[in-house]
N, C-alpha and C. Protein backbone atom coordinates (compact mmCIF):
# COMPACT_ATOMS: atom_id res chain seq x y z
N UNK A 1 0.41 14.07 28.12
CA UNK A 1 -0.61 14.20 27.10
C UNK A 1 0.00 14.16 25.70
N UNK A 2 1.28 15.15 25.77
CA UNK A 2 1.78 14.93 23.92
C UNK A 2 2.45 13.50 23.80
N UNK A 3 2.81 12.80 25.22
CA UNK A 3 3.45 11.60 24.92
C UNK A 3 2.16 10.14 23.75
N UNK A 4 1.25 10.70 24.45
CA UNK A 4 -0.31 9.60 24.29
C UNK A 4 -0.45 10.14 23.03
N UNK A 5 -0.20 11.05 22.50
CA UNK A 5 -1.13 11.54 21.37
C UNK A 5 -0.02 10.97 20.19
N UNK A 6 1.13 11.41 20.71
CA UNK A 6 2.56 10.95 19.67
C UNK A 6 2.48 9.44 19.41
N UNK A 7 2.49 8.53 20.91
CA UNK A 7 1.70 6.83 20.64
C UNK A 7 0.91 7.05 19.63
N UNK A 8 -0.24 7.55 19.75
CA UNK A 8 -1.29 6.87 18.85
C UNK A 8 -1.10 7.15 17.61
N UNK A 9 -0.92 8.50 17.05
CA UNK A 9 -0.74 8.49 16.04
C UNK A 9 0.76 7.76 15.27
N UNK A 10 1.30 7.49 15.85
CA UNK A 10 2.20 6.50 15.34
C UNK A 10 1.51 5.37 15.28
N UNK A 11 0.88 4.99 16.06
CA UNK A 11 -0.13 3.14 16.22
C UNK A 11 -0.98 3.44 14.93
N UNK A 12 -1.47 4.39 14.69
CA UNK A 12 -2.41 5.12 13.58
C UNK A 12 -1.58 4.83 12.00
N UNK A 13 -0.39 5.42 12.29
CA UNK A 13 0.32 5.03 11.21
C UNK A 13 0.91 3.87 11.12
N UNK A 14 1.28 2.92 11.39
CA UNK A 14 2.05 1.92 11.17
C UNK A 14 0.97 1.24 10.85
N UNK A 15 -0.06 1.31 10.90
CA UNK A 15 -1.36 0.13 9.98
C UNK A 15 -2.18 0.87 9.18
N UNK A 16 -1.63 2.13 8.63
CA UNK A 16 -2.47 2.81 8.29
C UNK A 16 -2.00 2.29 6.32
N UNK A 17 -1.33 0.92 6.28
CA UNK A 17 -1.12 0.69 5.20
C UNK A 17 -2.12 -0.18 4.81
N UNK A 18 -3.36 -0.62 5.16
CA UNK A 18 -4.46 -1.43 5.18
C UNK A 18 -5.44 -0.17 4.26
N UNK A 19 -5.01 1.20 4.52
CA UNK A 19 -6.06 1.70 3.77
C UNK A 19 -5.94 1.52 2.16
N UNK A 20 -4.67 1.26 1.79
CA UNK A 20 -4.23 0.97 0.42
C UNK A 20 -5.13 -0.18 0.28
N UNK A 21 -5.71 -1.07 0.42
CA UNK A 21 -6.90 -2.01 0.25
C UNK A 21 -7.87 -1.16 -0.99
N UNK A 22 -8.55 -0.87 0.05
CA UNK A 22 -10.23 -0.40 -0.93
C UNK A 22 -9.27 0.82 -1.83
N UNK A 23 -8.66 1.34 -1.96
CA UNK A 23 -8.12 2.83 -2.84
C UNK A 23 -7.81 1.37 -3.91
N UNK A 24 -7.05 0.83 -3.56
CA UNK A 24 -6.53 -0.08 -5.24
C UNK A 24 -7.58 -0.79 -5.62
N UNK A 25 -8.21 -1.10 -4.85
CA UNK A 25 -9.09 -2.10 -5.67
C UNK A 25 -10.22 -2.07 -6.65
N UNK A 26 -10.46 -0.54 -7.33
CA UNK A 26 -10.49 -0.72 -8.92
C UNK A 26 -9.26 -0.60 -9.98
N UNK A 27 -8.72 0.16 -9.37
CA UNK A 27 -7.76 -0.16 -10.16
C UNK A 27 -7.10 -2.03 -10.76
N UNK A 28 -7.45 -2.59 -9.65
CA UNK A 28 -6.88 -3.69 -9.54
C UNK A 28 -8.29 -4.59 -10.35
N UNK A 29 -9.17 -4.24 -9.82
CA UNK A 29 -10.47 -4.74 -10.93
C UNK A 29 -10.57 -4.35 -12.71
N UNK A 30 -9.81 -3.15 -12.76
CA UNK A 30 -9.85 -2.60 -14.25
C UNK A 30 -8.58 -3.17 -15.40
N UNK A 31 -7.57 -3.40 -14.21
CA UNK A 31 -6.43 -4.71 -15.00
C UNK A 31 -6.77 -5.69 -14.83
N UNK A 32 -7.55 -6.61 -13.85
CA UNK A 32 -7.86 -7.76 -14.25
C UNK A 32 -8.36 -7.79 -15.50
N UNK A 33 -9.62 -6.91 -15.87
CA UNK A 33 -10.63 -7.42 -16.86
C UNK A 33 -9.43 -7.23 -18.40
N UNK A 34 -8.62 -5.93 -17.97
CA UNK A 34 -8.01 -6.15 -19.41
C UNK A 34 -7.05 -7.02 -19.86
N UNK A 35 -6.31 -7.55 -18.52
CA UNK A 35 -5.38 -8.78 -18.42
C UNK A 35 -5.92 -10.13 -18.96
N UNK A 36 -6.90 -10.13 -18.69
CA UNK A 36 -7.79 -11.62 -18.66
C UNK A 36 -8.44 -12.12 -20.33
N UNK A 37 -7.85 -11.28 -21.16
CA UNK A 37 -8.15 -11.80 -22.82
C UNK A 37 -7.13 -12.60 -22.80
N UNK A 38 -7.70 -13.61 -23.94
CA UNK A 38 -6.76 -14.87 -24.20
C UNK A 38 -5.45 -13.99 -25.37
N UNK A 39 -5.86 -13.18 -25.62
CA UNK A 39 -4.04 -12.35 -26.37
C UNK A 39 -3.29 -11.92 -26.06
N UNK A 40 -3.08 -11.71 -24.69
CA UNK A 40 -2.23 -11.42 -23.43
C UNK A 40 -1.60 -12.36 -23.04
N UNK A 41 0.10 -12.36 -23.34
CA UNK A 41 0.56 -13.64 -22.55
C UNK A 41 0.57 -13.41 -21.04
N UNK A 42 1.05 -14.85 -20.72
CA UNK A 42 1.10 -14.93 -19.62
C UNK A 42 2.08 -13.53 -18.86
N UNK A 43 3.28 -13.84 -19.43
CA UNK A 43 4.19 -12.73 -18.57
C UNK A 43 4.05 -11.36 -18.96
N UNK A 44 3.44 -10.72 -20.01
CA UNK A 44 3.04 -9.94 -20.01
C UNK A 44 1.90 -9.54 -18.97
N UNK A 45 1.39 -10.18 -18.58
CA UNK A 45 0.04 -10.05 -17.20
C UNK A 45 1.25 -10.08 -16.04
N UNK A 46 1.94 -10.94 -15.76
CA UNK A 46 2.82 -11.10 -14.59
C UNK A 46 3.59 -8.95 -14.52
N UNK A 47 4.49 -8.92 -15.63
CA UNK A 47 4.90 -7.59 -15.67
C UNK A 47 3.91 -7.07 -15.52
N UNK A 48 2.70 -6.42 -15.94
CA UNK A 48 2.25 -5.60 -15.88
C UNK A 48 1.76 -5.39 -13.71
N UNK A 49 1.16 -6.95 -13.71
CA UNK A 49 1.16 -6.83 -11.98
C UNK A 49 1.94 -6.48 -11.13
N UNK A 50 3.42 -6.40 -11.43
CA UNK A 50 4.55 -6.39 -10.50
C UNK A 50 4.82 -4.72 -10.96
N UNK A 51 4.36 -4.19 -11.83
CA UNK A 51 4.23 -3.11 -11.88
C UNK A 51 3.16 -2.03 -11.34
N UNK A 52 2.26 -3.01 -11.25
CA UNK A 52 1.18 -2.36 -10.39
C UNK A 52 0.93 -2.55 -8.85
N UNK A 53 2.12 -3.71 -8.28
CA UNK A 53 2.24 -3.41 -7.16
C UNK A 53 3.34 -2.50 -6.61
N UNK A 54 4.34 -2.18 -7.43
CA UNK A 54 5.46 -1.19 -7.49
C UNK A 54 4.80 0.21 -7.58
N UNK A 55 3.61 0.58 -8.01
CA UNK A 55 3.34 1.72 -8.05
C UNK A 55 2.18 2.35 -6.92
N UNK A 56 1.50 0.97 -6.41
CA UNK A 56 0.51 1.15 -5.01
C UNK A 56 1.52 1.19 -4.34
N UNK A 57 2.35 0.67 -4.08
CA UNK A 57 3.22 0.95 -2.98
C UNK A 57 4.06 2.51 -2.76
N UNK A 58 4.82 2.83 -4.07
CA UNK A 58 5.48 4.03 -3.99
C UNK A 58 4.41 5.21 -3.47
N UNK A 59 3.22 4.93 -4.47
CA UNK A 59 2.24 5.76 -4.26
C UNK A 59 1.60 6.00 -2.91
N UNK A 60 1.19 5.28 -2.56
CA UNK A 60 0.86 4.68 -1.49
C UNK A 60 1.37 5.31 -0.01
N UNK A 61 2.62 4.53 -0.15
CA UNK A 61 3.38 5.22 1.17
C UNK A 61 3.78 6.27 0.95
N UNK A 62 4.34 6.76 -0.73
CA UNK A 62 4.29 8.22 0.02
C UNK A 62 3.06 9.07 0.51
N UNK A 63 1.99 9.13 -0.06
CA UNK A 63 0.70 9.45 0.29
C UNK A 63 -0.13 9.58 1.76
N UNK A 64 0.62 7.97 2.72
CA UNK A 64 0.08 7.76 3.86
C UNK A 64 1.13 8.33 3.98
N UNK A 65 2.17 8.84 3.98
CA UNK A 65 3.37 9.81 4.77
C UNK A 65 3.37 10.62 4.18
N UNK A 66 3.00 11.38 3.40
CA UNK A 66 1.82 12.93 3.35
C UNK A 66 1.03 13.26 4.56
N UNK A 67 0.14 12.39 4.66
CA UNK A 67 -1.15 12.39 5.48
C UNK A 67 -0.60 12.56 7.13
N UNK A 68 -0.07 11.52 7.47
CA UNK A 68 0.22 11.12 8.75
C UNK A 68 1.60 11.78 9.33
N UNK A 69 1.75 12.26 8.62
CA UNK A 69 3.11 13.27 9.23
C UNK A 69 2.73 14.64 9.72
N UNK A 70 1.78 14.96 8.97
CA UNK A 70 1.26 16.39 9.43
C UNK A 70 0.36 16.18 10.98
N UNK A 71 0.11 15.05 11.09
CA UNK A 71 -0.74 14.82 12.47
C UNK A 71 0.28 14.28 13.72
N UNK A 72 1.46 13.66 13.78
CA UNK A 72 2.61 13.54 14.38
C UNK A 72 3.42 15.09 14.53
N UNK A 73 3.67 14.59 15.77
CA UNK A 73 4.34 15.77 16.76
C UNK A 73 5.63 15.84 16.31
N UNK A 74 6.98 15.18 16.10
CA UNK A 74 7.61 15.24 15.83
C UNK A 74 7.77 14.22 13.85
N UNK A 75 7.88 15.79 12.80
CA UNK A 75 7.66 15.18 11.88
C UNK A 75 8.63 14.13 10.87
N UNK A 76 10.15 14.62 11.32
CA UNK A 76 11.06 14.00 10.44
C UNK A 76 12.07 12.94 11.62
N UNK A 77 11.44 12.31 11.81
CA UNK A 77 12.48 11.19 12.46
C UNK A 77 12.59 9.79 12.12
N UNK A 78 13.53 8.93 13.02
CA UNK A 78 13.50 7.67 12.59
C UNK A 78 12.33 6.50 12.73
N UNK A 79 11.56 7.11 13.70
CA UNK A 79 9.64 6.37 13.56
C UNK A 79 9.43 6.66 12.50
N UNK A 80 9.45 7.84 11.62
CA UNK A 80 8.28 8.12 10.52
C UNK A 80 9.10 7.52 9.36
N UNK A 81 10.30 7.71 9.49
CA UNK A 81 11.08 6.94 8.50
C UNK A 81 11.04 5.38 8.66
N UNK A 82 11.30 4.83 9.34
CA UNK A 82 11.08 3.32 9.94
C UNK A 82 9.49 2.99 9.17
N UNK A 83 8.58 3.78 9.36
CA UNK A 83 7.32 3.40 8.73
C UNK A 83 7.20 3.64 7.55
N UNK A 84 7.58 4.47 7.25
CA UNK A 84 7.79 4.50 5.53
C UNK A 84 8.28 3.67 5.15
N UNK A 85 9.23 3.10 5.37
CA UNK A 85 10.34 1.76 4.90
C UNK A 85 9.42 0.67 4.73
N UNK A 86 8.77 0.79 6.13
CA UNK A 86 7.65 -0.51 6.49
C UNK A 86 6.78 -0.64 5.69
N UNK A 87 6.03 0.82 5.14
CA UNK A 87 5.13 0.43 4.27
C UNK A 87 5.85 0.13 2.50
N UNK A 88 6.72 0.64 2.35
CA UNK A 88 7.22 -0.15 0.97
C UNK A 88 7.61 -1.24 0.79
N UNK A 89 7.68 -2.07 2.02
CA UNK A 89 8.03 -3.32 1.99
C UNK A 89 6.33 -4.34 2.39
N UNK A 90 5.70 -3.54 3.86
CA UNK A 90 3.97 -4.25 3.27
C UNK A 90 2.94 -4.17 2.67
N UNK A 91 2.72 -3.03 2.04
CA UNK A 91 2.06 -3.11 0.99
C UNK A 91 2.10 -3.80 -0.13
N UNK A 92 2.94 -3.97 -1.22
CA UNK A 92 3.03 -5.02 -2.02
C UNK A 92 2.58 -7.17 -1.58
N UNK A 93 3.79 -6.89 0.02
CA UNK A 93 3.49 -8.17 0.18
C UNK A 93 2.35 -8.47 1.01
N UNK A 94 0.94 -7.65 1.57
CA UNK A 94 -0.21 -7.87 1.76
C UNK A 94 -0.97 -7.97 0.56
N UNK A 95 -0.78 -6.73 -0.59
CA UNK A 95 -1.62 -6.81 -2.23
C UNK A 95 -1.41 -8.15 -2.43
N UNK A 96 -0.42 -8.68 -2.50
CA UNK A 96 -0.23 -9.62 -3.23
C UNK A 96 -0.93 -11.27 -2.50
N UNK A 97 -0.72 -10.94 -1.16
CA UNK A 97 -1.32 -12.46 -0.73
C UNK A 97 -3.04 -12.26 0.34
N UNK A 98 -3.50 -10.44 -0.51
CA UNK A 98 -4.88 -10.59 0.26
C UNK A 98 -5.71 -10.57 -0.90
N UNK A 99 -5.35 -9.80 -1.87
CA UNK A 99 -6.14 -9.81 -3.10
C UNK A 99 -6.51 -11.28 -4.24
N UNK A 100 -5.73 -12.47 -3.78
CA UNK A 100 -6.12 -13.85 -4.38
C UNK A 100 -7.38 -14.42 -3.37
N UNK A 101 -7.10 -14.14 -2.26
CA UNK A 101 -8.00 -14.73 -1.24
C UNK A 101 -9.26 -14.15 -1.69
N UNK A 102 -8.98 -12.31 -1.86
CA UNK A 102 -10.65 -11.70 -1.80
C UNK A 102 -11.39 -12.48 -3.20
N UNK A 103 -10.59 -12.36 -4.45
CA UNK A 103 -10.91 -13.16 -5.55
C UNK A 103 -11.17 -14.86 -5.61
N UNK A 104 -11.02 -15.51 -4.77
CA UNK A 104 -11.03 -16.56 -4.49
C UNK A 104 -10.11 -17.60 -5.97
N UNK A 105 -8.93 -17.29 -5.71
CA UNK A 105 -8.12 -17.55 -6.53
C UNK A 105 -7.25 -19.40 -6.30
């Protein structure tokens, strides 16, 4: 029984970086609109994005490893660490190639 429960909530966590979706996405609606004046250069919009995916992410995973650690049976190991890693590395690179699609970019 603790084996099934330890599965899932690990299965729970390792995609539980999809919830970063709907949480960013005003944020991500409130820099578009201010990004999008013609007095904004270009790379100034580029920095400011690569900064705002640097900070959903930090934020982010640590947050879902806030959350999801307290519901895992064993809290400090190399699964929960392995997923943490995981999510600082997919979060940015899902933001980045789901949020042109939702915008139809």
């Amino acid at each position: 029984m603790n084996m099934k429960k330890l599965k899932l909530s690990t299965i729970v966590y390792t995609f539980s970086f999809l919830v970063v979706f709907p949480i960013s996405m005003p944020v991500y609606l409130i820099l578009a609109m201010m990004l999008g004046g013609p007095s904004v250069s270009a790379s100034t919009s580029d920095i400011i994005y690569i900064c705002f995916l640097l900070a959903i992410s930090i934020l982010g995973a640590t947050i879902l490893n806030a959350i999801f650690r307290f519901g895992s049976l064993n809290k400090n190991n190399k699964y929960t660490w392995g997923i943490y890693i995981a999510h600082l590395i997919l979060i940015p690179i899902s933001v980045h190639y789901i949020y042109p699609y939702l915008f139809f970019r």
